[in-house]
Protein backbone atom coordinates (compact mmCIF):
# COMPACT_ATOMS: atom_id res chain seq x y z
CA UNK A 1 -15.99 -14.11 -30.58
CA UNK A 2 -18.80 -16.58 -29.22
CA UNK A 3 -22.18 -16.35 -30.00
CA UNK A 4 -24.26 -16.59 -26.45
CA UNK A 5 -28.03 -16.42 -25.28
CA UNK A 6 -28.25 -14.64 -21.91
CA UNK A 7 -29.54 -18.12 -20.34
CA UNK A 8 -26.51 -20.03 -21.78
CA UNK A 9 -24.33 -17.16 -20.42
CA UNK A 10 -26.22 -17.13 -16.65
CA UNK A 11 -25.23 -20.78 -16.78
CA UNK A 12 -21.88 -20.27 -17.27
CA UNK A 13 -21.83 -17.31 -15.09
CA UNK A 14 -22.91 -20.50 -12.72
CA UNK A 15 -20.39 -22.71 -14.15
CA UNK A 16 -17.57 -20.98 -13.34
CA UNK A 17 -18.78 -20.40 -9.46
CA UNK A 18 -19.46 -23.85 -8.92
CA UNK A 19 -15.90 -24.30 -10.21
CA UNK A 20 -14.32 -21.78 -7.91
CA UNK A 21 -16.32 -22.73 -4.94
CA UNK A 22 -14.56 -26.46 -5.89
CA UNK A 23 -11.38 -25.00 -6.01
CA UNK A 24 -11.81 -23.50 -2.57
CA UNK A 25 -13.34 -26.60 -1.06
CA UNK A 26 -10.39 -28.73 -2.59
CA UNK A 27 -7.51 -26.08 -1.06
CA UNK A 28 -9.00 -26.92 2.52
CA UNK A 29 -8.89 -30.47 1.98
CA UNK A 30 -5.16 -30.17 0.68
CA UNK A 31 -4.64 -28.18 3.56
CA UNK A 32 -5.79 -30.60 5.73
CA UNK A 33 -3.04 -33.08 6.31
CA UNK A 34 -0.81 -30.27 7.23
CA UNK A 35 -3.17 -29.44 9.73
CA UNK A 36 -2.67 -33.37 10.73
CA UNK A 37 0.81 -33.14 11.06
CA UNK A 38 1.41 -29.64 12.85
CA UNK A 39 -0.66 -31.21 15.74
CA UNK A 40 0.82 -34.73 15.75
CA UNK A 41 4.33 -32.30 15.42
CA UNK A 42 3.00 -30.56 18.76
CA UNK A 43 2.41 -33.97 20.39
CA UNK A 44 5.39 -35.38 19.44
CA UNK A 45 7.46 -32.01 21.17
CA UNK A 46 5.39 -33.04 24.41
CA UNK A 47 7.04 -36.40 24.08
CA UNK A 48 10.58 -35.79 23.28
CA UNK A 49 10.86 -33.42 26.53
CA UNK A 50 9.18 -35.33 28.65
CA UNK A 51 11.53 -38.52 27.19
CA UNK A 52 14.25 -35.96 28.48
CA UNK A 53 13.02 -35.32 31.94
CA UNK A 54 12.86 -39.44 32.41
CA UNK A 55 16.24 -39.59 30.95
CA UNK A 56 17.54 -37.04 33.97
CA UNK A 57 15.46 -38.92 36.41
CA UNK A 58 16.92 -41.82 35.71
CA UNK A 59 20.24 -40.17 35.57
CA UNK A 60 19.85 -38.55 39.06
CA UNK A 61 18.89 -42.37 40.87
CA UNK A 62 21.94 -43.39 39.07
CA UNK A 63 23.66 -40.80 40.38
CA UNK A 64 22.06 -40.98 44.14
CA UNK A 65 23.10 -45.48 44.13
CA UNK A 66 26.40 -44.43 43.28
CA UNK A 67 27.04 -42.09 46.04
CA UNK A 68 24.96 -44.48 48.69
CA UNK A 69 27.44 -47.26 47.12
CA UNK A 70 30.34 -44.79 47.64
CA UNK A 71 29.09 -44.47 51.23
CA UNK A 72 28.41 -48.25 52.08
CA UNK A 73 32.04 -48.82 50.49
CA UNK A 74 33.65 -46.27 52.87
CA UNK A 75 32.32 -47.49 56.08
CA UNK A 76 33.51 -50.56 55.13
CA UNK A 77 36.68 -49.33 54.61
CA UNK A 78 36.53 -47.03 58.17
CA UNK A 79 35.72 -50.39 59.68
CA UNK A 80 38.49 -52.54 58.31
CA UNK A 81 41.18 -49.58 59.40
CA UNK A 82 39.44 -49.84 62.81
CA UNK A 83 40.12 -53.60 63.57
CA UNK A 84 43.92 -53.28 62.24
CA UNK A 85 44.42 -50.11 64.59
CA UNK A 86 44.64 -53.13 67.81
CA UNK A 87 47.34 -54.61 65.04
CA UNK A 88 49.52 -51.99 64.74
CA UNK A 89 53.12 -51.67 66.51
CA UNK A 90 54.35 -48.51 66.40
CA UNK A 91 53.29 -45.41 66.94
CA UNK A 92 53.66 -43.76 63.51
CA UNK A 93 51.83 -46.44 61.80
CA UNK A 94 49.01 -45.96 64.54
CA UNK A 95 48.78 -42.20 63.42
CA UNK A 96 49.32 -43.08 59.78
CA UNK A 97 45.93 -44.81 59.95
CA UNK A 98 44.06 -42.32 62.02
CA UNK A 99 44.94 -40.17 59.57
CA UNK A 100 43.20 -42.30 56.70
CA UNK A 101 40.29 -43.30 58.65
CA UNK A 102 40.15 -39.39 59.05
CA UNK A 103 40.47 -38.58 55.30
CA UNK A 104 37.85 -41.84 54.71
CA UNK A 105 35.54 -39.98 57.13
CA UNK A 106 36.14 -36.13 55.34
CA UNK A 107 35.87 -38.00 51.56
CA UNK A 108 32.41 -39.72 53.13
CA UNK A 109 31.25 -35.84 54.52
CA UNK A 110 31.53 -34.54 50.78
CA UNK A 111 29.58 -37.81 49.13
CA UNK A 112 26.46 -37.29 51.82
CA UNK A 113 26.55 -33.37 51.15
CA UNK A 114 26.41 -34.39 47.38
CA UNK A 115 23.83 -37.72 47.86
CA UNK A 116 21.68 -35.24 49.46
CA UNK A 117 21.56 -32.45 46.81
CA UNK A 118 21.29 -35.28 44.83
CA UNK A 119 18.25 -36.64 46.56
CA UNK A 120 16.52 -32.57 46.51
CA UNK A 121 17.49 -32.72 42.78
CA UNK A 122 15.68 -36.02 42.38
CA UNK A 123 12.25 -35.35 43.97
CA UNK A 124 12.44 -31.91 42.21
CA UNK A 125 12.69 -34.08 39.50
CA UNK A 126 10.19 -36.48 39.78
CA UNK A 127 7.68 -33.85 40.77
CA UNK A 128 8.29 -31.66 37.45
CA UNK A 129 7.69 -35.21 35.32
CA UNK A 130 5.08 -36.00 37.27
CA UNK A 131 3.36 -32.38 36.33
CA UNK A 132 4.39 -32.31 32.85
CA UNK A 133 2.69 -36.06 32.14
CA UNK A 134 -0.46 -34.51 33.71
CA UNK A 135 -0.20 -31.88 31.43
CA UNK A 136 0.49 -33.75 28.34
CA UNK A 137 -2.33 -36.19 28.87
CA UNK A 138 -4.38 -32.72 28.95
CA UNK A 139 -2.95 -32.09 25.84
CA UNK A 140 -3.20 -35.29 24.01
CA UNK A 141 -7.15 -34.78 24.68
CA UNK A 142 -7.13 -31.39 23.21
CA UNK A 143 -5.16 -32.85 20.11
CA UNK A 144 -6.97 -35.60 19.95
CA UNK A 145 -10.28 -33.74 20.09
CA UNK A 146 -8.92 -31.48 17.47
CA UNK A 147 -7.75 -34.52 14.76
CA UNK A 148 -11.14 -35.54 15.28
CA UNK A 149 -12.81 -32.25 14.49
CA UNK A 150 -10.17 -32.04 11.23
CA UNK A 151 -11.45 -35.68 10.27
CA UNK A 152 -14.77 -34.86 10.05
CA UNK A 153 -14.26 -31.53 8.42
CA UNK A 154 -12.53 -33.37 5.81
CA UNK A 155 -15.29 -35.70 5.35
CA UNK A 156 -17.90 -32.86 4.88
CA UNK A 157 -15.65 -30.93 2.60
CA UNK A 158 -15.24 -34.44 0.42
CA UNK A 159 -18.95 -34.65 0.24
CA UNK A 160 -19.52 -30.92 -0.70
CA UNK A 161 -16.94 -31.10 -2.87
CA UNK A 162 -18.21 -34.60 -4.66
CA UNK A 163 -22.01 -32.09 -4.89
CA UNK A 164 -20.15 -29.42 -6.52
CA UNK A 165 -18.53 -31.98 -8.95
CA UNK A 166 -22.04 -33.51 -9.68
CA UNK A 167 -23.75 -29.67 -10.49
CA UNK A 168 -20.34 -28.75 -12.56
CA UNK A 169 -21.63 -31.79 -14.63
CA UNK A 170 -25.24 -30.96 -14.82
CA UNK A 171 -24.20 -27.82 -15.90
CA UNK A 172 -21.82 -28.31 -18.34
CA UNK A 173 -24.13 -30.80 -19.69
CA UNK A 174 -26.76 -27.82 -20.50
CA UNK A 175 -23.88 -25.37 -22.05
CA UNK A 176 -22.75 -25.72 -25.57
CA UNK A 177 -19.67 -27.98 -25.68
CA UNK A 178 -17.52 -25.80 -27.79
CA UNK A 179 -18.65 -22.94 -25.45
CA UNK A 180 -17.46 -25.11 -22.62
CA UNK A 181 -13.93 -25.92 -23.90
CA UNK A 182 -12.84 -21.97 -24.86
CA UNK A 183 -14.15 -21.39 -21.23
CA UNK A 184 -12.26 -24.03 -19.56
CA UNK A 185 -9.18 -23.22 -22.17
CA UNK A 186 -9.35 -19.81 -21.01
CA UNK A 187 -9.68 -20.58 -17.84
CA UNK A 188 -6.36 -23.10 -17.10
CA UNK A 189 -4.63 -20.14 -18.96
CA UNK A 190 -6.07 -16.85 -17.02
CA UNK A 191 -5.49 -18.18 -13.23
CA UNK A 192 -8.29 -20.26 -12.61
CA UNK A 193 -10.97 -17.28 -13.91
CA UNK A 194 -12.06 -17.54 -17.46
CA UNK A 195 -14.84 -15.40 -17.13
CA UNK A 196 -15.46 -11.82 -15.92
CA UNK A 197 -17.66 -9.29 -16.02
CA UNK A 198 -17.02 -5.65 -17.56
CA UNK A 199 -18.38 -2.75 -15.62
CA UNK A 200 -18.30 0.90 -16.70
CA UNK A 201 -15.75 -0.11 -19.78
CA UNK A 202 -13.59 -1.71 -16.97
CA UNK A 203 -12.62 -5.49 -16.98
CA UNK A 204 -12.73 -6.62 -13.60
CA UNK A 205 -10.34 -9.36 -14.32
CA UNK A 206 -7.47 -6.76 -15.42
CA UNK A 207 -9.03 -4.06 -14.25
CA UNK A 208 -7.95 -2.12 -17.45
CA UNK A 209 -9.98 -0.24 -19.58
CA UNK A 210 -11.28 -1.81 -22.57
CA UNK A 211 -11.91 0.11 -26.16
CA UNK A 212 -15.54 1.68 -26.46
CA UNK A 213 -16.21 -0.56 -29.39
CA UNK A 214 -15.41 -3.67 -27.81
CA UNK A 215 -17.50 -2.10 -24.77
CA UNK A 216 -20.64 -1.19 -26.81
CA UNK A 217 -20.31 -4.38 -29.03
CA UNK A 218 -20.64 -6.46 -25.28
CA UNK A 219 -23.58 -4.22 -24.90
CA UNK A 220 -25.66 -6.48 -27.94
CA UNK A 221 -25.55 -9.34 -24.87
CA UNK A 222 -25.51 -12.38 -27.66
CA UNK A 223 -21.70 -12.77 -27.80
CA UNK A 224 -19.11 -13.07 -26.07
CA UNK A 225 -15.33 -11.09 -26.32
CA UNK A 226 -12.22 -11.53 -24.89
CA UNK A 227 -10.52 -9.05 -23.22
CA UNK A 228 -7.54 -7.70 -25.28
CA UNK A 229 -5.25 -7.39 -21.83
CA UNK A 230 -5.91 -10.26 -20.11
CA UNK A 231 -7.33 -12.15 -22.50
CA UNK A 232 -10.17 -13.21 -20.33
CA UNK A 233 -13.95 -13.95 -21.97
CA UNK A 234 -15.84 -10.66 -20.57
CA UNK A 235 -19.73 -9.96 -20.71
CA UNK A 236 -21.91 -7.49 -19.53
CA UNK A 237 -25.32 -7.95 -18.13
């Protein structure tokens, strides 16, 4: 047991909610970072897919030179099978190269039919990368605004939290030392809550019944007990 005053007890009544109101204020600021990173996570999706949509854009006006080559290449070659047609001597041969320029002319068909898909495909394209960059600079703004808003929270939290660290001291400074270290003993061991109250013969740390000895002894108010189930310090006002 630990002899108490009521104003040394009220101050570590305080004690301890200074020190929980610090360990809430330090959680958000842990939390923070995280909070950093799932938005810079969110930007960076925005900029692998619309990496992707360049990559197929690029693919497609690969795609749309090589047919136009294809084309240029098979002219070329209609044109050359034109000139030796006034070359030819017989008859079969003459056919033989109709016959090619023909083919030449059907394989050309299928590459324009493709070159223009291609082309639809490509300003399709274009247009969807052209929406989504819109759209992610929209977003970057919002995330941006938002890291902003995070930084600043963190820099409020650090100062509240560097006030609650200063009153912790000026507290503990007016408590009895040895009183101090069972509390904060107690404390590290019981959760992070070294001191509760007890209400009707009820801890409210266990929330167990305690004996009605222990409960009228807390009654005196100049001591403090520890609860024999949690083995918490408990008071009663």
């Amino acid at each position: 047991m630990l002899s108490i005053s009521k104003p040394q007890l009220e101050l570590l009544i305080e004690l301890q909610e200074n020190e929980r109101e610090a360990g809430r204020v330090q959680a958000e600021i842990d939390a923070m970072p995280d909070k950093m990173a799932a938005l810079e996570s969110g930007l960076q999706a925005w900029t692998q897919e619309i990496e992707t949509r360049k990559a197929h854009v690029e693919a497609l006006k690969k795609d749309y030179r090589a047919y136009e080559g294809e084309l240029e290449t098979n002219q070329a070659r209609i044109k050359k099978r034109q000139v030796q047609l006034n070359s030819v001597k017989t008859n079969r041969e003459y056919q033989g190269m109709l016959k090619e320029i023909e083919d030449i002319r059907a394989a050309s068909s299928r590459i324009e039919d493709a070159s223009l898909q291609c082309l639809d495909d490509l300003e399709a394209a274009e247009k969807q990368l052209e929406e989504k960059n819109r759209a992610f600079a929209a977003e970057k703004e919002r995330i941006d605004a938002e890291k902003q808003q995070l930084a600043e929270q963190t820099q409020q939290l650090r100062q509240q939290m560097n006030q609650l660290q200063e009153k912790a001291a000026e507290l503990a400074d007016k408590l009895d030392s040895d009183l101090v270290a069972q509390y904060r003993q107690v404390k590290q061991r019981c959760a992070g809550i070294g001191l509760v109250p007890v209400e009707n013969a009820v801890c409210k740390g266990c929330h167990l019944n305690i004996p009605p000895q222990l409960y009228n002894e807390l009654h005196r108010g100049n001591e403090l007990r520890m609860c024999p189930h949690c083995h918490r310090l408990i008071y009663v006002l």
